[in-house]
C-alpha atoms as a PDB file:
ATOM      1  CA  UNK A   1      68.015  48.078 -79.409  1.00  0.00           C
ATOM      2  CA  UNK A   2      68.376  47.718 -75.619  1.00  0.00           C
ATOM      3  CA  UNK A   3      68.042  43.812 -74.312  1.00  0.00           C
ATOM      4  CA  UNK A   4      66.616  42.794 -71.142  1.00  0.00           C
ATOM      5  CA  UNK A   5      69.994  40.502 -70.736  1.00  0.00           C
ATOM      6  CA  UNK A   6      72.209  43.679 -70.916  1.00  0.00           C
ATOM      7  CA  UNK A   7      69.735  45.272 -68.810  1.00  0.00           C
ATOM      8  CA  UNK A   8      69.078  42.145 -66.014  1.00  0.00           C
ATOM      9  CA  UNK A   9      73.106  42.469 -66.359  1.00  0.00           C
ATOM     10  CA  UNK A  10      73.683  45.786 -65.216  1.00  0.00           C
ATOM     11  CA  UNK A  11      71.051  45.666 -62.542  1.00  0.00           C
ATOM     12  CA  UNK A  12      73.589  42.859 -61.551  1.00  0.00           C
ATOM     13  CA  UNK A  13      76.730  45.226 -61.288  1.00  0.00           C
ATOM     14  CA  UNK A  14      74.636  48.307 -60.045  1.00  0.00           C
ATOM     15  CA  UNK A  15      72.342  46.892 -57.251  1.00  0.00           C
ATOM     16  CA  UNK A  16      70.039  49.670 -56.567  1.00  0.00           C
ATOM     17  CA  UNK A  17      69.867  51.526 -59.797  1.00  0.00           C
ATOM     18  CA  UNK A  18      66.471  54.070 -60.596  1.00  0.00           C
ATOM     19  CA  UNK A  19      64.485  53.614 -63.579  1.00  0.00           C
ATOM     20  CA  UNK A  20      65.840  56.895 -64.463  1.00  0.00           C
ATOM     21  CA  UNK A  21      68.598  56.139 -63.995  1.00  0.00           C
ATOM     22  CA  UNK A  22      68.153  52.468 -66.631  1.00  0.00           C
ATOM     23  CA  UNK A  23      66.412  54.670 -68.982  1.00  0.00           C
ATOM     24  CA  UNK A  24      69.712  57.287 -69.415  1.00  0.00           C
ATOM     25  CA  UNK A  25      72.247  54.711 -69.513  1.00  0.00           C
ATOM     26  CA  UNK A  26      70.053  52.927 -72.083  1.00  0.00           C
ATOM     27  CA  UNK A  27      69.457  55.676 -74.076  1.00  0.00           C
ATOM     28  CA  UNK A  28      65.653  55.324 -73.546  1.00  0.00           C
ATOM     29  CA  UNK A  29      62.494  56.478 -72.414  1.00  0.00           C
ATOM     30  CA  UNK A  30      61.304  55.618 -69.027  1.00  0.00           C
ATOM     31  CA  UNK A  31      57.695  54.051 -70.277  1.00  0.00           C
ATOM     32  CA  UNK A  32      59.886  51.760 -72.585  1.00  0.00           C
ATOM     33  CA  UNK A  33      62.431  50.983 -69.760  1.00  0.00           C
ATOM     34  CA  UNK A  34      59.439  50.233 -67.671  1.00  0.00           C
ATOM     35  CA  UNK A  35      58.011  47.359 -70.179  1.00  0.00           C
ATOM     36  CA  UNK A  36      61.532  46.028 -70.331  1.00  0.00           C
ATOM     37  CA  UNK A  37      61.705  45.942 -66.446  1.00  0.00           C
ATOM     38  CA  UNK A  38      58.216  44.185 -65.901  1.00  0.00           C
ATOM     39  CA  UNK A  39      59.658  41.369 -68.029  1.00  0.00           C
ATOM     40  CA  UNK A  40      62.364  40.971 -65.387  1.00  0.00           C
ATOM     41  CA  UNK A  41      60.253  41.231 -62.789  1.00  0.00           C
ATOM     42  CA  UNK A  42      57.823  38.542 -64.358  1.00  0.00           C
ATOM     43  CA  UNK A  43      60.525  36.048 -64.890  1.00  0.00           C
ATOM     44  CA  UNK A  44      62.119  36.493 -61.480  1.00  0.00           C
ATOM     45  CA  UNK A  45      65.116  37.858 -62.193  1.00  0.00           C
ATOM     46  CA  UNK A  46      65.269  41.094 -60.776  1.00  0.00           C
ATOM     47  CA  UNK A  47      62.923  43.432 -57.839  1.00  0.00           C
ATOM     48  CA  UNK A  48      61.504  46.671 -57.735  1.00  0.00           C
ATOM     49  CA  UNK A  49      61.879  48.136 -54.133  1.00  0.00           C
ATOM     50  CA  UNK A  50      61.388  51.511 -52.165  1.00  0.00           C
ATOM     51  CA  UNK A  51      64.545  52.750 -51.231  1.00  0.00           C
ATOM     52  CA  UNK A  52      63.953  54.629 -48.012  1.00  0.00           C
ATOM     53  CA  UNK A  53      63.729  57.569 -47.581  1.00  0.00           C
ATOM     54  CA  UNK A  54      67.148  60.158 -46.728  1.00  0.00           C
ATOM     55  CA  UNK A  55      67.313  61.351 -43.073  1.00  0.00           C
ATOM     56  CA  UNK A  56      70.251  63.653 -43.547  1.00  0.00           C
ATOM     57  CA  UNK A  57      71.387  66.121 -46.498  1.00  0.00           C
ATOM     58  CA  UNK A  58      72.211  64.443 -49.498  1.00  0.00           C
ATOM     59  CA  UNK A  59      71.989  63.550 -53.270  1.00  0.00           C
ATOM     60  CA  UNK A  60      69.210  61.726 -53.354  1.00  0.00           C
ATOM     61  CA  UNK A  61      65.748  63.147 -54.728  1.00  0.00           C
ATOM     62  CA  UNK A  62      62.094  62.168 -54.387  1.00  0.00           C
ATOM     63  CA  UNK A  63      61.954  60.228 -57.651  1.00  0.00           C
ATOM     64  CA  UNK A  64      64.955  58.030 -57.126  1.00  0.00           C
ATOM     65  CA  UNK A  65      63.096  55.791 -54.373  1.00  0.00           C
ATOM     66  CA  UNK A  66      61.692  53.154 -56.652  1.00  0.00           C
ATOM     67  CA  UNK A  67      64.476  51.146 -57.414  1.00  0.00           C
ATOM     68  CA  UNK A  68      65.694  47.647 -59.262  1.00  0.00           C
ATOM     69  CA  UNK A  69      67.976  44.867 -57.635  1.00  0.00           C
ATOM     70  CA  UNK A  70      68.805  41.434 -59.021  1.00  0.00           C
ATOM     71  CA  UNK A  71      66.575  38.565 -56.881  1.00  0.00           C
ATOM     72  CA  UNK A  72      68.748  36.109 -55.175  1.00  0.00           C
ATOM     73  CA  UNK A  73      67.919  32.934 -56.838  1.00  0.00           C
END
């Protein structure tokens, strides 16, 4: 069973990380990942953001842009 501590922690040591990407290092769906994420977000501890959007060729893909970063408190 994944923990929002272990998950609050590794949005601390990847800054930036996708829900998809949470939800595969988890080992979990991304509905489930979500729930665990909106308690974050409703205690303060972490931020969903739009990362923008790539001007050049890269990695990145369209549904990578909504992304998680610890709050500074």
């Amino acid at each position: 069973m994944t923990s929002i501590i272990d998950i609050r922690t590794y949005i601390r040591e990847h800054p930036g990380v996708s829900l998809n990407e949470l939800a595969l290092h988890f080992k979990t769906s991304e509905p489930m990942m979500e729930v665990l994420l909106s308690r974050l977000i409703e205690r303060g501890d972490v931020e969903a953001y739009e990362r923008p959007k790539c001007t050049g060729s890269c990695c990145c893909s369209d549904d990578a842009r909504q992304c998680y970063r610890p709050t500074r408190r």
